[in-house]
Protein backbone atom coordinates (compact mmCIF):
# COMPACT_ATOMS: atom_id res chain seq x y z
CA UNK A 1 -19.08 15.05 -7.23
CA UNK A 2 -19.64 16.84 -4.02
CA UNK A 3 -18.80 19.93 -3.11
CA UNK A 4 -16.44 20.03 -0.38
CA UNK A 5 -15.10 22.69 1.72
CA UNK A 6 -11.70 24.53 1.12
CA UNK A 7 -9.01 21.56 0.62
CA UNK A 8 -5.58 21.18 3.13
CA UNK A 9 -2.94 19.19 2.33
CA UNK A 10 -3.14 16.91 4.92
CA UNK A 11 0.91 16.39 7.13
CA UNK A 12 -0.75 13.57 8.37
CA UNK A 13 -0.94 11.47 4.85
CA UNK A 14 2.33 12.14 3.88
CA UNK A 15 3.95 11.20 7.40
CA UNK A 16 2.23 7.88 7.00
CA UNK A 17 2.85 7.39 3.79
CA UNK A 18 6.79 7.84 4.89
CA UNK A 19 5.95 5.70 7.46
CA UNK A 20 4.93 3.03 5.31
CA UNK A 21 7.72 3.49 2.44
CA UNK A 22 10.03 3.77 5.50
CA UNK A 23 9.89 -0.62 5.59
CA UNK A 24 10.51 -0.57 2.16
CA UNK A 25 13.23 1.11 1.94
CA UNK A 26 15.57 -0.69 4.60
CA UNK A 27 13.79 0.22 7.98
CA UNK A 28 12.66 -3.37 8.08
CA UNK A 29 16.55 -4.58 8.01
CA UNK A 30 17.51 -2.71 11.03
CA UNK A 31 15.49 -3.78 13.02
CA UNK A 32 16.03 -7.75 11.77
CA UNK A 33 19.52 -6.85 12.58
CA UNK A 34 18.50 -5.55 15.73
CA UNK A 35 16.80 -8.46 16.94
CA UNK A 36 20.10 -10.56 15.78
CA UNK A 37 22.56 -8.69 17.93
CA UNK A 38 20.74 -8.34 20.77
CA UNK A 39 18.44 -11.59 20.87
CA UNK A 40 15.46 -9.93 22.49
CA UNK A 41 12.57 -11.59 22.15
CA UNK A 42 10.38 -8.60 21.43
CA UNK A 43 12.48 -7.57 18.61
CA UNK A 44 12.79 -11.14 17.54
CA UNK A 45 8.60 -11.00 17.47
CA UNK A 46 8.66 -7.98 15.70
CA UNK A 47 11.54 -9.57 12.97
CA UNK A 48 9.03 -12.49 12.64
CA UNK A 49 6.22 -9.68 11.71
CA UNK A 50 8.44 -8.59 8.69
CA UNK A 51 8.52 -11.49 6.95
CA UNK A 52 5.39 -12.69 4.59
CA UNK A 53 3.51 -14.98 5.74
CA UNK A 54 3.56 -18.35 3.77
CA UNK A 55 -0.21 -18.51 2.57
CA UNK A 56 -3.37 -18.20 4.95
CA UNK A 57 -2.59 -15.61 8.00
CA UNK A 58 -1.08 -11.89 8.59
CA UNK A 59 1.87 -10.27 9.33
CA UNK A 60 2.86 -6.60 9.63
CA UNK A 61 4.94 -6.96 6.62
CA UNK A 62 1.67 -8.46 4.60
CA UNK A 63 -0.08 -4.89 5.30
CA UNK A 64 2.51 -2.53 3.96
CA UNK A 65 1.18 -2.96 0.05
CA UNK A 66 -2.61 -2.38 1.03
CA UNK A 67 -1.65 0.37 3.29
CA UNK A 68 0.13 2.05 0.40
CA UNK A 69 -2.95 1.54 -1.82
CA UNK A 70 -5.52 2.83 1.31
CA UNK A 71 -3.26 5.68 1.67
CA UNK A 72 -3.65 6.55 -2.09
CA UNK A 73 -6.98 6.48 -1.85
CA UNK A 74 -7.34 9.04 1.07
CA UNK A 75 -5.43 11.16 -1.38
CA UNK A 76 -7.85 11.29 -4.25
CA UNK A 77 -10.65 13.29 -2.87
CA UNK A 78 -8.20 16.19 -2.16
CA UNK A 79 -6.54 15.97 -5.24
CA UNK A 80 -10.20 15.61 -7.03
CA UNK A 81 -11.45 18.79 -5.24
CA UNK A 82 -8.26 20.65 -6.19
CA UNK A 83 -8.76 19.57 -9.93
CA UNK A 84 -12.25 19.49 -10.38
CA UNK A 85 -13.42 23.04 -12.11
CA UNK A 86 -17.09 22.18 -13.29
CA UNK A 87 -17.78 19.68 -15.67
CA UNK A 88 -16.11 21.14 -18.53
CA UNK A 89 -12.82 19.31 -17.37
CA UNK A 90 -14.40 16.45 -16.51
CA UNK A 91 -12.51 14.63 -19.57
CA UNK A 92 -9.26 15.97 -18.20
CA UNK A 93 -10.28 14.19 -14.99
CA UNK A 94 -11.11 10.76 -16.44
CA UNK A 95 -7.83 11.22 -19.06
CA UNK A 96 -5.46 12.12 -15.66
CA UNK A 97 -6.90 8.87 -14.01
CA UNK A 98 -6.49 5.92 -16.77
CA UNK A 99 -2.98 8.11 -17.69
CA UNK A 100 -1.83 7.44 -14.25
CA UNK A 101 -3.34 3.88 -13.92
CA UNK A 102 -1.49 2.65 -16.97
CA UNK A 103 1.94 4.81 -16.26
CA UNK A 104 1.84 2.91 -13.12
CA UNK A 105 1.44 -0.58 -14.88
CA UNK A 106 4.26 0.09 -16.90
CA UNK A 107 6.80 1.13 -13.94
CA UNK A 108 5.31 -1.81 -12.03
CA UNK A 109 6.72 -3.66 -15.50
CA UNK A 110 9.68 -2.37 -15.57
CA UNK A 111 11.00 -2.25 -12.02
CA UNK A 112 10.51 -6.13 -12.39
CA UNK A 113 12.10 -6.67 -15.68
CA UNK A 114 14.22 -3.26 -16.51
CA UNK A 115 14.31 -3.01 -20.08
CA UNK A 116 13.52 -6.33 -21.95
CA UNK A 117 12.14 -7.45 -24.97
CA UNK A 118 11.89 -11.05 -24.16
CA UNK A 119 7.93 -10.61 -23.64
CA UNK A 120 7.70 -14.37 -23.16
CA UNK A 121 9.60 -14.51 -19.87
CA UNK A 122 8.66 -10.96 -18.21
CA UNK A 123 6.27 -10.86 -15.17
CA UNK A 124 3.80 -8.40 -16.13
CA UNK A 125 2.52 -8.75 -12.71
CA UNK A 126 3.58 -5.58 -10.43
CA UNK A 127 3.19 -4.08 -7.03
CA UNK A 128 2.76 -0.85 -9.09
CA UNK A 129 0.35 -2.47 -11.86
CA UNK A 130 -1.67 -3.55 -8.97
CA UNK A 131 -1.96 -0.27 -7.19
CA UNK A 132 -2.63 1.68 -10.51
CA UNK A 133 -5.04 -0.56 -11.37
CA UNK A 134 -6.95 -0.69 -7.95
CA UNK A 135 -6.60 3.17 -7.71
CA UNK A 136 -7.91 3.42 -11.51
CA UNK A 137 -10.99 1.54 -11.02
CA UNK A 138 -11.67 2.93 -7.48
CA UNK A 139 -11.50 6.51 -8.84
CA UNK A 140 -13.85 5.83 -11.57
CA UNK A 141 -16.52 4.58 -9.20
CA UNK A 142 -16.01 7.33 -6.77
CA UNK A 143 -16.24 10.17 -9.48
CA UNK A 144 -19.28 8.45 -10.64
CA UNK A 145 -21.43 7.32 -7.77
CA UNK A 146 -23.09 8.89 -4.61
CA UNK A 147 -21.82 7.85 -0.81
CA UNK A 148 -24.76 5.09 -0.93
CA UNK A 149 -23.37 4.04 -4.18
CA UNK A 150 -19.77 3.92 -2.98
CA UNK A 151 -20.75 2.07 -0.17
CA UNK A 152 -22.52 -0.50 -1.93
CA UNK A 153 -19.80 -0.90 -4.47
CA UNK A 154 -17.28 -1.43 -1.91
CA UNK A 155 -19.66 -4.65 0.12
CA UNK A 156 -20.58 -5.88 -3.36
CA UNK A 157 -17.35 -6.50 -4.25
CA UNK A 158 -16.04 -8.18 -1.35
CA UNK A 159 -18.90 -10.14 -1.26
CA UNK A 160 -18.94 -11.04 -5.12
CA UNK A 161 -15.44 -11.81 -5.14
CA UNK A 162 -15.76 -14.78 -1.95
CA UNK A 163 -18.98 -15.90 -4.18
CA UNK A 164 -16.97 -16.50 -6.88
CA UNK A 165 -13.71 -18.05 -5.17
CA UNK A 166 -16.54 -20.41 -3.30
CA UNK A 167 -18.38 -21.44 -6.12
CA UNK A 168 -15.73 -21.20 -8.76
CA UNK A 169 -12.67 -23.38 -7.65
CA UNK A 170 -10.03 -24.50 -9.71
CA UNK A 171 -9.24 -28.51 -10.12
CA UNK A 172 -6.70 -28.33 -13.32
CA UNK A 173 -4.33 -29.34 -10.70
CA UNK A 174 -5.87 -31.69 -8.46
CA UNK A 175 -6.87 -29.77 -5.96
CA UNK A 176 -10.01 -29.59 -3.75
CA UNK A 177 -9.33 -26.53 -1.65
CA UNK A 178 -10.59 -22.80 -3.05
CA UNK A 179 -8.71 -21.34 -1.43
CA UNK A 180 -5.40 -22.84 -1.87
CA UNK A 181 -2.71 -21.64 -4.30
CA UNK A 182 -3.60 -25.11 -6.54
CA UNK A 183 -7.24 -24.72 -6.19
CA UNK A 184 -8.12 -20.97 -6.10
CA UNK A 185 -9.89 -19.24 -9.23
CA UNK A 186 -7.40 -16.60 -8.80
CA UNK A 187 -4.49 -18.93 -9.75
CA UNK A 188 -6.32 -20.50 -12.22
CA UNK A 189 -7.43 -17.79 -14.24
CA UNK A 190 -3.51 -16.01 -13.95
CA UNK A 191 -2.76 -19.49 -15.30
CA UNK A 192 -4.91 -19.02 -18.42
CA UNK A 193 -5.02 -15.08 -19.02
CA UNK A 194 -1.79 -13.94 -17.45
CA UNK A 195 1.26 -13.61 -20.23
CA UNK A 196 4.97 -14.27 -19.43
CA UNK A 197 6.13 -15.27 -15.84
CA UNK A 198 3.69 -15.87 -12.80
CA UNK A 199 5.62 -15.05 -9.81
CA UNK A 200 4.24 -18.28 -7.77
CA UNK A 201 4.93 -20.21 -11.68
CA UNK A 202 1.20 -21.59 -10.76
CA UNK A 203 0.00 -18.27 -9.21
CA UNK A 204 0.98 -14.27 -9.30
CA UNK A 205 0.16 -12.34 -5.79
CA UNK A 206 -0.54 -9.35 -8.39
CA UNK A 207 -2.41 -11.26 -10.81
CA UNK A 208 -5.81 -10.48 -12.68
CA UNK A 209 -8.65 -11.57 -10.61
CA UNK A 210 -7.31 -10.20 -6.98
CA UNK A 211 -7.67 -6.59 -8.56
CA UNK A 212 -10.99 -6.84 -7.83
CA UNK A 213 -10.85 -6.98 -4.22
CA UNK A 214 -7.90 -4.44 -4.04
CA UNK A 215 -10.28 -1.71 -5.90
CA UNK A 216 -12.30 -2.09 -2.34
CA UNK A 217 -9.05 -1.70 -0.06
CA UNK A 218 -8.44 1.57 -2.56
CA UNK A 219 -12.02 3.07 -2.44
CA UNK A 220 -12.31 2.27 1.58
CA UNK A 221 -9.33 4.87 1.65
CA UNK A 222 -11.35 7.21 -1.19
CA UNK A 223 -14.50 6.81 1.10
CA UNK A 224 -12.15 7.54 4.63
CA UNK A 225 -10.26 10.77 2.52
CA UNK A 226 -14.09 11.81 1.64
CA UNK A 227 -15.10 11.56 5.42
CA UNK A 228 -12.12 14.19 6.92
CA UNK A 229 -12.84 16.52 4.05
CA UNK A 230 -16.35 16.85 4.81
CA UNK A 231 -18.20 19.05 7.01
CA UNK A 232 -20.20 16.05 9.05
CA UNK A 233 -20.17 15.98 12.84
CA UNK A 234 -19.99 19.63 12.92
CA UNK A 235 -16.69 19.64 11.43
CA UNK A 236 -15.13 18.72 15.01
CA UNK A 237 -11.52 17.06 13.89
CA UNK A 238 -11.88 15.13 17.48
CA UNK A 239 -15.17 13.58 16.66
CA UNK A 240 -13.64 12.07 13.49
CA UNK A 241 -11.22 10.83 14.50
CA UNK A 242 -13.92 9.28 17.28
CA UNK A 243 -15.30 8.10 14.22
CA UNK A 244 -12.65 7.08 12.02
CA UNK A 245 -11.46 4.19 15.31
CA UNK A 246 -14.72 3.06 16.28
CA UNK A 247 -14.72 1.88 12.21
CA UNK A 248 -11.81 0.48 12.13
CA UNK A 249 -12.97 -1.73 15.10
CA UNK A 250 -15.11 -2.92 13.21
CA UNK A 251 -13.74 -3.67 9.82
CA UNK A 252 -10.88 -5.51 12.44
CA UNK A 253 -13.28 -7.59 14.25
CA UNK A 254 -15.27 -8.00 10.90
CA UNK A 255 -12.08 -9.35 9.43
CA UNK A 256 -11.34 -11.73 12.47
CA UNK A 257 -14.77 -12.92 12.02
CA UNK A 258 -14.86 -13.42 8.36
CA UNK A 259 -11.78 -14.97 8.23
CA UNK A 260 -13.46 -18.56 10.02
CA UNK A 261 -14.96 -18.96 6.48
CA UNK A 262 -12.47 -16.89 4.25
CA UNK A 263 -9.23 -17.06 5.34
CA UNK A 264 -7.39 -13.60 5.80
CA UNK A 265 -4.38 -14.07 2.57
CA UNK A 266 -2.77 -11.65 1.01
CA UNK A 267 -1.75 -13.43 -2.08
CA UNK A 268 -5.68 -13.88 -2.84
CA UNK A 269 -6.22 -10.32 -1.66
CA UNK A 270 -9.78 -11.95 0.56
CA UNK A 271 -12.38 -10.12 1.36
CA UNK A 272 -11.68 -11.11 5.01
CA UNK A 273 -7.82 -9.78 4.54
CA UNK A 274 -9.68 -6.26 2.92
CA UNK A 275 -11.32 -5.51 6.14
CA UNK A 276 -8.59 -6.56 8.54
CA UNK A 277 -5.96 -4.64 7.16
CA UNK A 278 -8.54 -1.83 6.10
CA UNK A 279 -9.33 -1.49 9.64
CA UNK A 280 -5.60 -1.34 10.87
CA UNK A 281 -4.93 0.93 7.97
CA UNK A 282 -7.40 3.10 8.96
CA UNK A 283 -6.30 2.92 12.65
CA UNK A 284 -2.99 3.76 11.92
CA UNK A 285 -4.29 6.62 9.90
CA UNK A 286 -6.76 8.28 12.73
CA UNK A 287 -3.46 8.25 14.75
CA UNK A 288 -1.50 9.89 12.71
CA UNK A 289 -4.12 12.57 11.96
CA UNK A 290 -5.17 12.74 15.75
CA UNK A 291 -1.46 13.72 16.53
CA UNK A 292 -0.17 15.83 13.36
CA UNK A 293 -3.52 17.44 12.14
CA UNK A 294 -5.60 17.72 15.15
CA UNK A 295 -3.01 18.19 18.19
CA UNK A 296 -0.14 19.82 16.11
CA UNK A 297 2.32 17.74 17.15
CA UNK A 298 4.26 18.23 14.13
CA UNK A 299 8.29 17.97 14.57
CA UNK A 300 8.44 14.13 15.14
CA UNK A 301 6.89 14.04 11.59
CA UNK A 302 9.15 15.37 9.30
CA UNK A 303 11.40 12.39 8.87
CA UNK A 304 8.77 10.38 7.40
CA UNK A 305 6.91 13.13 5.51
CA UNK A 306 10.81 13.48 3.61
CA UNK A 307 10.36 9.71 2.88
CA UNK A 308 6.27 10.21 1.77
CA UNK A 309 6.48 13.35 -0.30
CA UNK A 310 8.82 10.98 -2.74
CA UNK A 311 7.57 7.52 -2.42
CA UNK A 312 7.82 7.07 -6.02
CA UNK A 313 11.32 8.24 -6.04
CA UNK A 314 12.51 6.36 -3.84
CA UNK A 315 10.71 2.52 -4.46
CA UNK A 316 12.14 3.07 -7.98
CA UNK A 317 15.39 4.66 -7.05
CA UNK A 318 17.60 1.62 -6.45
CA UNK A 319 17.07 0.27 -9.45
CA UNK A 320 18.95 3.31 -10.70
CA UNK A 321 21.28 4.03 -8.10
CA UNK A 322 23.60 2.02 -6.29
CA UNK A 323 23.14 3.34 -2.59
CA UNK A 324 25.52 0.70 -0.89
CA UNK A 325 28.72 2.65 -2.59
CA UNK A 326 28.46 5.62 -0.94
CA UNK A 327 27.21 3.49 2.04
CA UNK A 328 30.73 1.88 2.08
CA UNK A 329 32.81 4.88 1.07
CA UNK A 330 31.40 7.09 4.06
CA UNK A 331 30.98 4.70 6.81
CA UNK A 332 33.04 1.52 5.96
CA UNK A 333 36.06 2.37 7.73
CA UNK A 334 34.06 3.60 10.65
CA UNK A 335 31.81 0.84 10.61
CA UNK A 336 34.86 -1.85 11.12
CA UNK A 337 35.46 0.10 13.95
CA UNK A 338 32.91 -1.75 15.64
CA UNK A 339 33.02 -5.09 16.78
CA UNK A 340 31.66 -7.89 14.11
CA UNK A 341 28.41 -8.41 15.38
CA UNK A 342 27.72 -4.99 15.02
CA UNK A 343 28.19 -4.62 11.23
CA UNK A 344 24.32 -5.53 10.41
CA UNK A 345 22.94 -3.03 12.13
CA UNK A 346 25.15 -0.25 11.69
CA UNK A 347 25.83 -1.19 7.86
CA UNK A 348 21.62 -1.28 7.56
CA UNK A 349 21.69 2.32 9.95
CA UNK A 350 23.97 3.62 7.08
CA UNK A 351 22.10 2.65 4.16
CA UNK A 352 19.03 4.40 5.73
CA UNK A 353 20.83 7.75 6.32
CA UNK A 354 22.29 8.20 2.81
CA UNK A 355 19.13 7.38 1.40
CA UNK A 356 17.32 9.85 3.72
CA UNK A 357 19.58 12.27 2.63
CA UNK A 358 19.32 11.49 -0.61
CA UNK A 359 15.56 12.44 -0.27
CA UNK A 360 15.67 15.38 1.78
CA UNK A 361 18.03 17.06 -0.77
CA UNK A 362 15.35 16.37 -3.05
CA UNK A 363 12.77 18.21 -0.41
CA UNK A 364 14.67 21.04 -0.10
CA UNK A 365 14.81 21.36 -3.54
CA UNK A 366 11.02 20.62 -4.10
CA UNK A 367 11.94 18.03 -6.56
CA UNK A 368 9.19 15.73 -6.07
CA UNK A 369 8.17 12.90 -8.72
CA UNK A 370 4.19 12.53 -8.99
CA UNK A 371 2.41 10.08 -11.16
C-alpha cells in the first residue's frame, strides 16, 4: 500500500455518482415522456439510448451499472488511505472488505425477492451481488499488488475471460455461437452452478462467470482513484485530467476495435464492453473533476451530490416506500390542471421532486446509509 498524500473527499465523485443514480431513480422517465409529448427527434434518440439493448451493442442505459461499479472503485483508494493505520489493522481492512462484499450480495437478494423462503424460486442474481462482488475482489488485488501488478491483473483478465468464452462454448442447447445467450460459457455455467431463478431462465446478466470481467471495470476505477490521489505529473490537477481523456480515448477506440472479434454486450460483461464503457466512464469522470475539483464550479453540483451521498438509500428506498402517494396527494390536482398529454411528464417531474426532497432532508440531517 502506497503512501499517498493528505486525502480530499472528492465533490466531483459524489456529483457523478448522483448523476448516475439520477437515471435510476426516474430521470430516465422524464425525459421518455419528454420525447412523447413533444416528438423531437433528438429526444426521441436520446429515449432510444435508455432502453437496453437486446444482446450484442450499447446504449447509454447499458453503461449506468458499470459506471456505478467504476465509480466505486475511484472511491476505494480514498477510503483505503483514510483507514489504513499501519499494518496492525490490516485484518480490519480485509474484514471491512468481504463484510461489505457479502452485505451487498444479500441486499442485491433481497431487493429482488423481499423476504422469501422459497429458496428454489429466488434469483440470487443481483445488481448489488454483482457490484459487491466485483468491488470485493478488485479491492483484494489492489491492497495486495503493486501498480505493475494491478495493471497486469486488470489485461489478464480481460484477456483470460475472451480465451475462455472462445475456446469454451456452450452446445447443451444447440448452439454454435459463443457468444450468444444459447451458446456462451457464461450461460452455461449459470445454468449448472447458479441456484433458484436465472433472470434470462437460460442465462442471468449477473450471473457467476461475468464477475470476472466486472472485477476489471471495478479495479480500472481503483487504478483511475489511485492516479488523482497521487503526486505524478507534478501534482498539476490540469495535467490529469490531460491524462485521465487521452486514456479514455483509448480504452474507447480499444473497445470499438475489440469489439470486431468480441462483441461489446453487457449481459456477458466482454472484455470489449469493459473498455468501451471504462473509457466513457472515465470520460465522464475527468469532466466532472475538470469542472467541480479543478475549476470550482461548484453550485450546478449540488443536486446530484444530494442524490450520490445516498445512493444506497435511495436504489433500495422504493421498495420500502411508496413515493407515488405523496406524488398524487401534492400534485394530482394540479397536475390535471394540465392538458392530457402533459400528465407523463409532469406526473414523472413530480415523482423526481419528492424523492429529491426526500434525500436532501436526509442531507441536511447527515443521515447517510454506507455499506
Amino acid at each position: 500500500m502506497e503512501n499517498t498524500p493528505e486525502v480530499k473527499r472528492l465533490r466531483s465523485l459524489d456529483a457523478l455518482r448522483g448523476f448516475d443514480m439520477f437515471w435510476i431513480i426516474g430521470g430516465g422517465k422524464i425525459f421518455v415522456a419528454l420525447a412523447v409529448l413533444t416528438g423531437w427527434p433528438v429526444l426521441q434518440w436520446w429515449a432510444e439510448q435508455l432502453k437496453h439493448v437486446p444482446w450484442h451493442g450499447f446504449h447509454f442505459e447499458d453503461m449506468i451499472f458499470p459506471l456505478f461499479l467504476f465509480i466505486a472503485g475511484i472511491s476505494f483508494p480514498f477510503s483505503l488511505a483514510k483507514r489504513y493505520h499501519g499494518p496492525e489493522n490490516r485484518g480490519a481492512l480485509y474484514k471491512h472488505v468481504l463484510w461489505r462484499g457479502l452485505i451487498l450480495v444479500l441486499l442485491g437478494i433481497f431487493y429482488g425477492n423481499g423476504i422469501s423462503f422459497n429458496f428454489a424460486t429466488m434469483r440470487y442474481g443481483s445488481v448489488l451481488g454483482h457490484i459487491g462482488l466485483a468491488w470485493m475482489f478488485a479491492a483484494l488485488i489492489f491492497m495486495n499488488c503493486g501498480l505493475k501488478s494491478r495493471i497486469a491483473w486488470f489485461w489478464g483478465i480481460l484477456v483470460g475471460y475472451w480465451t475462455l468464452l472462445l475456446l469454451f462454448p456452450a452446445h447443451d442447447l444447440g448452439a454454435n455461437d459463443p457468444y450468444s445467450m444459447e451458446g456462451s460459457l457464461v450461460g452455461r455455467i449459470d445454468r449448472l452452478l447458479m441456484p433458484g431463478r436465472l433472470y434470462r431462465k437460460i442465462h442471468d446478466p449477473e450471473g457467476l462467470l461475468s464477475t470476472l470481467p466486472a472485477i476489471a471495470t471495478a479495479l480500472l476505477g481503483m487504478l483511475t482513484g489511485q492516479f488523482v490521489m497521487s503526486g505524478c505529473l507534478g501534482n498539476k490537477p490540469i495535467k490529469k485530467v490531460i491524462s485521465m481523456v487521452a486514456a479514455s480515448v483509448g480504452l474507447i477506440l480499444l473497445g470499438l476495435l475489440w469489439d470486431l472479434a468480441f462483441p461489446i454486450n453487457k449481459n456477458l460483461w466482454t472484455s470489449s464492453f469493459v473498455c468501451f464503457v471504462g473509457g466513457l466512464s472515465l470520460l465522464l469522470f475527468a469532466l466532472f473533476y475538470l469542472v467541480i475539483d479543478v475549476w470550482n464550479i461548484k453550485g450546478w453540483s449540488t443536486f446530484f451530490v444530494v442524490i450520490g451521498m445516498n445512493s444506497i438509500t435511495i436504489y433500495l428506498a422504493p421498495k420500502l416506500i411508496d413515493f407515488q402517494r405523496p406524488v398524487n396527494t401534492l400534485f394530482g390536482s394540479l397536475i390535471k390542471l394540465f392538458p392530457a398529454n402533459w400528465t407523463g411528464v409532469l406526473d414523472a417531474t413530480a415523482y423526481m421532486a419528492v424523492v429529491w426532497i426526500f434525500l436532501y432532508i436526509l442531507y441536511r440531517n447527515k443521515i447517510f446509509l454506507k455499506v
